[in-house]
C-alpha atoms as a PDB file:
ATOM      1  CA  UNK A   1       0.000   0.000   0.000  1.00  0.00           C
ATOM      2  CA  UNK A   2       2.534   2.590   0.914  1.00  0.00           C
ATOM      3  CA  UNK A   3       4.884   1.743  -2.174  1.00  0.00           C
ATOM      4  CA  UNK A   4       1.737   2.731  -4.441  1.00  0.00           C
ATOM      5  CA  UNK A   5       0.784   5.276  -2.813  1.00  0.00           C
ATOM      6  CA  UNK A   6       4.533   6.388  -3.237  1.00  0.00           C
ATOM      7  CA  UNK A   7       4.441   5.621  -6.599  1.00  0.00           C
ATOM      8  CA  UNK A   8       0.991   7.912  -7.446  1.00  0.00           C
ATOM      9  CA  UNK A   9       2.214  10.677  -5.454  1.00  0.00           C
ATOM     10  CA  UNK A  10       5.830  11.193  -7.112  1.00  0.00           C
ATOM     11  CA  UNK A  11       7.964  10.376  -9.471  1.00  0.00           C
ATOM     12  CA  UNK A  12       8.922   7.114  -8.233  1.00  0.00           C
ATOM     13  CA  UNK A  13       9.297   3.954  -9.169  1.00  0.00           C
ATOM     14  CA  UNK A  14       8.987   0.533  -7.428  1.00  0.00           C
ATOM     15  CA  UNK A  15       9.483  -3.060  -7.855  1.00  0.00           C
ATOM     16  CA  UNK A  16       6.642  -5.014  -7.486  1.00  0.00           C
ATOM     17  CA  UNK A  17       4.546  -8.055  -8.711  1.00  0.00           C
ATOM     18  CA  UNK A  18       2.642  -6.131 -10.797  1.00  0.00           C
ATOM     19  CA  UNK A  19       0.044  -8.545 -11.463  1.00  0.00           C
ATOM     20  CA  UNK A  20      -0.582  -8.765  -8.094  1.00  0.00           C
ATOM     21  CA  UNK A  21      -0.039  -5.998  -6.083  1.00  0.00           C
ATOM     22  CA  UNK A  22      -1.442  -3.453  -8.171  1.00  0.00           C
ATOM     23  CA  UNK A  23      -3.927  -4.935 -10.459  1.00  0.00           C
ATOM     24  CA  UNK A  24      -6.762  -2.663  -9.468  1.00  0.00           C
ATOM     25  CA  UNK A  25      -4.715   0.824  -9.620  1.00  0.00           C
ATOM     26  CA  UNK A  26      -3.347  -0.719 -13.140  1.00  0.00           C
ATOM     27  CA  UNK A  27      -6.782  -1.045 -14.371  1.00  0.00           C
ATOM     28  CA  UNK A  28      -8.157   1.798 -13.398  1.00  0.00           C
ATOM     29  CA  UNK A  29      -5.186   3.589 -14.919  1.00  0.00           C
ATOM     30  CA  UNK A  30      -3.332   5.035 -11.736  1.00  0.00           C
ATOM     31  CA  UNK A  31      -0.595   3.331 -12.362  1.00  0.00           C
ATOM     32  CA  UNK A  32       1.382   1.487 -15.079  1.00  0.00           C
ATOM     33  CA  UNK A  33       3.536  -1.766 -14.944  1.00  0.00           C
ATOM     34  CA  UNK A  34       6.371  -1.907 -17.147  1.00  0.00           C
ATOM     35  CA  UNK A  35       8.754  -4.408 -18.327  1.00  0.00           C
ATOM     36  CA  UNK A  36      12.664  -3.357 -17.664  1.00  0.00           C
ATOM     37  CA  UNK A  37      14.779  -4.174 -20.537  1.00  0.00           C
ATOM     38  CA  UNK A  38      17.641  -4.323 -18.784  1.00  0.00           C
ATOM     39  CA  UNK A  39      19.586  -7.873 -18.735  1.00  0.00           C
ATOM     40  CA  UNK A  40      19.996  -8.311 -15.138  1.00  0.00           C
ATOM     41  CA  UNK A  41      15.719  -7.657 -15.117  1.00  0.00           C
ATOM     42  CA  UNK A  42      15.886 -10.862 -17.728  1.00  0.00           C
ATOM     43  CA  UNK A  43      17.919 -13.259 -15.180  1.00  0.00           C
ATOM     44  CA  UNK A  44      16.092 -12.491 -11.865  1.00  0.00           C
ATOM     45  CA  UNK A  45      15.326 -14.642  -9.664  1.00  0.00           C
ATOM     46  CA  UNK A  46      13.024 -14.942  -6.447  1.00  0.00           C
ATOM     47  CA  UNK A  47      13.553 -16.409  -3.101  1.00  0.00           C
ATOM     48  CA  UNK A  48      11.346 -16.948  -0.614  1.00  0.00           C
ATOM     49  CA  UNK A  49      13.666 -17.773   2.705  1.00  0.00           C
ATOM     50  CA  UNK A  50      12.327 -19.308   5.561  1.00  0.00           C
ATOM     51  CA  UNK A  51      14.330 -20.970   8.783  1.00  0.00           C
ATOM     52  CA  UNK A  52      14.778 -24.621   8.168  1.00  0.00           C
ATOM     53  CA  UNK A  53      12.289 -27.421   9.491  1.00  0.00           C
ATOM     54  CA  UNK A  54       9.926 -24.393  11.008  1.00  0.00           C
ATOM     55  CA  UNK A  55       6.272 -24.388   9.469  1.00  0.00           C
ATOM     56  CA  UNK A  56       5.163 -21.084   7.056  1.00  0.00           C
ATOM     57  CA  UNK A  57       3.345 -18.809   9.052  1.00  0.00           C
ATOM     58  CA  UNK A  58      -0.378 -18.538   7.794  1.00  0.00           C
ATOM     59  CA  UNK A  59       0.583 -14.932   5.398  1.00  0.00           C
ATOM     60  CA  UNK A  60       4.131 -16.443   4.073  1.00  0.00           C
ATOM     61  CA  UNK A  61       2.060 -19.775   3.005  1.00  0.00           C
ATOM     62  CA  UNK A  62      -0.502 -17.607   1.722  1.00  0.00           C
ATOM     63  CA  UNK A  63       2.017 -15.696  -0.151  1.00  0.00           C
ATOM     64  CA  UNK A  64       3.610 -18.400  -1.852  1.00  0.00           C
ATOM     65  CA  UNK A  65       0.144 -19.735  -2.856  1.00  0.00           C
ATOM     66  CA  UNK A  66      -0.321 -16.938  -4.668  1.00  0.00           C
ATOM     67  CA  UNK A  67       2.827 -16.140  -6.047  1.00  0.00           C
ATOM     68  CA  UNK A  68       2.978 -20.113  -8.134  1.00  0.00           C
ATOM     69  CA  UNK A  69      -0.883 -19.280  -8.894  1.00  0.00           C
ATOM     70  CA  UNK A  70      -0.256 -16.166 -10.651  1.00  0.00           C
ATOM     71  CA  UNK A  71       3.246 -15.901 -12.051  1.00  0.00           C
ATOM     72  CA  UNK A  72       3.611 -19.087 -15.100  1.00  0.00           C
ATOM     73  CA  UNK A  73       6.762 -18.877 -13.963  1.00  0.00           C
ATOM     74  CA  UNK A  74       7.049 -20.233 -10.838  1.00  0.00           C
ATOM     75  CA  UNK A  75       4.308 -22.605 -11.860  1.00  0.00           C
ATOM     76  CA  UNK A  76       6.377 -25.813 -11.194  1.00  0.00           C
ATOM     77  CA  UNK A  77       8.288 -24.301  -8.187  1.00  0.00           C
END
């Protein structure tokens, strides 16, 4: 919430799933998402990190649902 709200009130930028996160200010057109062009954007990678043998708190599981349900590219993660 604050990162949008960042984002509509200056000329900032943030890094976000797009899809996700701001899916209802994208179609409403507060905001746009953009695709960097840059290589290293090409070659990211996510991480979700998490103390060995310790259960996912309720929101982190959550999370993760969400993030393989959404993004193709974690589909088989």
């Amino acid at each position: 919430m604050g990162l949008k709200r960042f984002v509509r009130n200056t000329d900032g930028v943030t890094f976000v799933g797009a899809g996700v996160a701001a899916a209802a200010e994208i179609a409403a057109g507060q905001l746009v998402a953009l695709t960097p062009a840059h290589p290293l954007c090409q070659t990211a990678q996510v991480r979700l990190i998490v103390r060995q043998h310790r259960p996912l708190p309720v929101a982190a599981h959550a999370l993760l649902g969400e993030i393989q349900r959404r993004f193709s590219v974690f589909e088989s993660a």
